[in-house]
C-alpha atoms as a PDB file:
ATOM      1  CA  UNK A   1    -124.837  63.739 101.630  1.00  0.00           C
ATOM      2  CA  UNK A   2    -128.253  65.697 101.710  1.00  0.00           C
ATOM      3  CA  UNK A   3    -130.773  64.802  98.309  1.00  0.00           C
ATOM      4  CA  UNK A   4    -132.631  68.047  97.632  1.00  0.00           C
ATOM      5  CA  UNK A   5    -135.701  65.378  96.110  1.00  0.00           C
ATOM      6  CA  UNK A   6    -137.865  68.860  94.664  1.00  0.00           C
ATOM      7  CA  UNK A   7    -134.862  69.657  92.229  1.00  0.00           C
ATOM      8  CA  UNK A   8    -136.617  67.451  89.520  1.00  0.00           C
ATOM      9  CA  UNK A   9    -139.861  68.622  88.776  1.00  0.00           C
ATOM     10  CA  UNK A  10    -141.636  69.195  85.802  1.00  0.00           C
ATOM     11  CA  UNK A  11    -144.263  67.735  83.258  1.00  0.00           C
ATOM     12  CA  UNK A  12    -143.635  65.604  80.747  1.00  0.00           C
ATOM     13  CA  UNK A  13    -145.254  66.401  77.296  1.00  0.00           C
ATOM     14  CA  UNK A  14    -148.421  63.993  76.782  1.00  0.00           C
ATOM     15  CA  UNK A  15    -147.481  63.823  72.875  1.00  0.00           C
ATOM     16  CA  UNK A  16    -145.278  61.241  71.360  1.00  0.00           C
ATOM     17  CA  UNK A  17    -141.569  62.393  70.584  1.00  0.00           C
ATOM     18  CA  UNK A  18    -139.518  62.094  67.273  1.00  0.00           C
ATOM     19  CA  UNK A  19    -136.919  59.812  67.438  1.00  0.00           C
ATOM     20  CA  UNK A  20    -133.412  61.205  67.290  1.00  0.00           C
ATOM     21  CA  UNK A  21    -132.845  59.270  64.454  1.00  0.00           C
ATOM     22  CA  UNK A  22    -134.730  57.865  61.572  1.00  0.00           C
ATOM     23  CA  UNK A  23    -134.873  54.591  60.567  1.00  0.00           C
ATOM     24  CA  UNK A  24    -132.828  54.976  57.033  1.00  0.00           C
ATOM     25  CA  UNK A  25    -130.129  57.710  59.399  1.00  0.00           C
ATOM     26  CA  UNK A  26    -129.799  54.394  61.960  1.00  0.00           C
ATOM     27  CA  UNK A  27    -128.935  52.241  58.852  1.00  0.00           C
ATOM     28  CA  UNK A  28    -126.765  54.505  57.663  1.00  0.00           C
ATOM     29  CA  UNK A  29    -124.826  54.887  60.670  1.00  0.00           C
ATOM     30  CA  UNK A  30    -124.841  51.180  60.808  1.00  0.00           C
ATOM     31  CA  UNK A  31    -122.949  50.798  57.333  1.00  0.00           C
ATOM     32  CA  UNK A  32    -120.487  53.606  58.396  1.00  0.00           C
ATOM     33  CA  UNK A  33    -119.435  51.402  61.407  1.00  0.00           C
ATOM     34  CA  UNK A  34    -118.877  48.472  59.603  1.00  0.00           C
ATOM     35  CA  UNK A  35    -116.894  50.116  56.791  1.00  0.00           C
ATOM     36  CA  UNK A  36    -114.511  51.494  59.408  1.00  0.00           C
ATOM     37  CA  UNK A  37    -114.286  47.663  60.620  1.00  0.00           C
ATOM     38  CA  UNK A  38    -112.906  47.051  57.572  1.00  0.00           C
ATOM     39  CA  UNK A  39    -110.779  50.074  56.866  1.00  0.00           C
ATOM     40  CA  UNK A  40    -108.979  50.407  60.544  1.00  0.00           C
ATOM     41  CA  UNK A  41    -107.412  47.313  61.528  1.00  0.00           C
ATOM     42  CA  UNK A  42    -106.493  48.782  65.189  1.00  0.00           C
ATOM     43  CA  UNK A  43    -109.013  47.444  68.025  1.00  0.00           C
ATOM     44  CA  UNK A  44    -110.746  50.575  67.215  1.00  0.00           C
ATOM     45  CA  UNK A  45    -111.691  49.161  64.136  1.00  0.00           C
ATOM     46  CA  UNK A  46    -113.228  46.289  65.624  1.00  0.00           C
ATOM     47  CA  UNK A  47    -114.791  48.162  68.408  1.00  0.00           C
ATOM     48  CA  UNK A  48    -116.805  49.926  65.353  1.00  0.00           C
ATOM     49  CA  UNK A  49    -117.362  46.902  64.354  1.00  0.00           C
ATOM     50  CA  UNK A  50    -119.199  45.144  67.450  1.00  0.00           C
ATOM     51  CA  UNK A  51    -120.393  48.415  67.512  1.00  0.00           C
ATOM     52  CA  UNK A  52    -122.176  48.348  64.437  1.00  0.00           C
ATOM     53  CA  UNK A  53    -123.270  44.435  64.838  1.00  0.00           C
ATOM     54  CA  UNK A  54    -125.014  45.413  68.161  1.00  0.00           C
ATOM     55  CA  UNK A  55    -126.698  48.325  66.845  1.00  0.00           C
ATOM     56  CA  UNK A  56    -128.030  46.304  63.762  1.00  0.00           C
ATOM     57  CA  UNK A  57    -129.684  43.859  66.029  1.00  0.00           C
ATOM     58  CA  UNK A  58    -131.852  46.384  67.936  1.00  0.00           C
ATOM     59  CA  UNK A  59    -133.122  47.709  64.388  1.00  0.00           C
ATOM     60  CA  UNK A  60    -136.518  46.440  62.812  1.00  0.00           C
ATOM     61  CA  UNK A  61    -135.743  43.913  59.818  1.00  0.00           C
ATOM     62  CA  UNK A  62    -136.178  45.817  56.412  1.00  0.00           C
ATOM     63  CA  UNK A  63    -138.927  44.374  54.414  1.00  0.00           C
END
């Protein structure tokens, strides 16, 4: 298989970039998974669930 290695190319910006979500939108999204935990018993329910406890762990404690 050949790699054509000049198909990425580019700069990058030098200036910081938003995050796609804000802190309070992250939290949010956070308590949506966990209330669909609790209203869908089906594995997808719990999938929201571990979903929602992983995501909570990466996020900064509230003070």
């Amino acid at each position: 298989m050949e790699v054509d290695f000049d198909a990425v190319a580019g700069d990058y910006p030098s200036a910081p970039r938003l995050p796609l979500l804000t802190l309070a939108e992250a939290r949010e999204a956070v308590r949506h998974l966990f209330l669909l935990e609790q209203l869908d018993l089906s594995p997808r329910g719990a999938a929201a669930g571990q979903l929602a406890s992983e995501l909570a762990r990466r996020l900064p404690a509230s003070p």
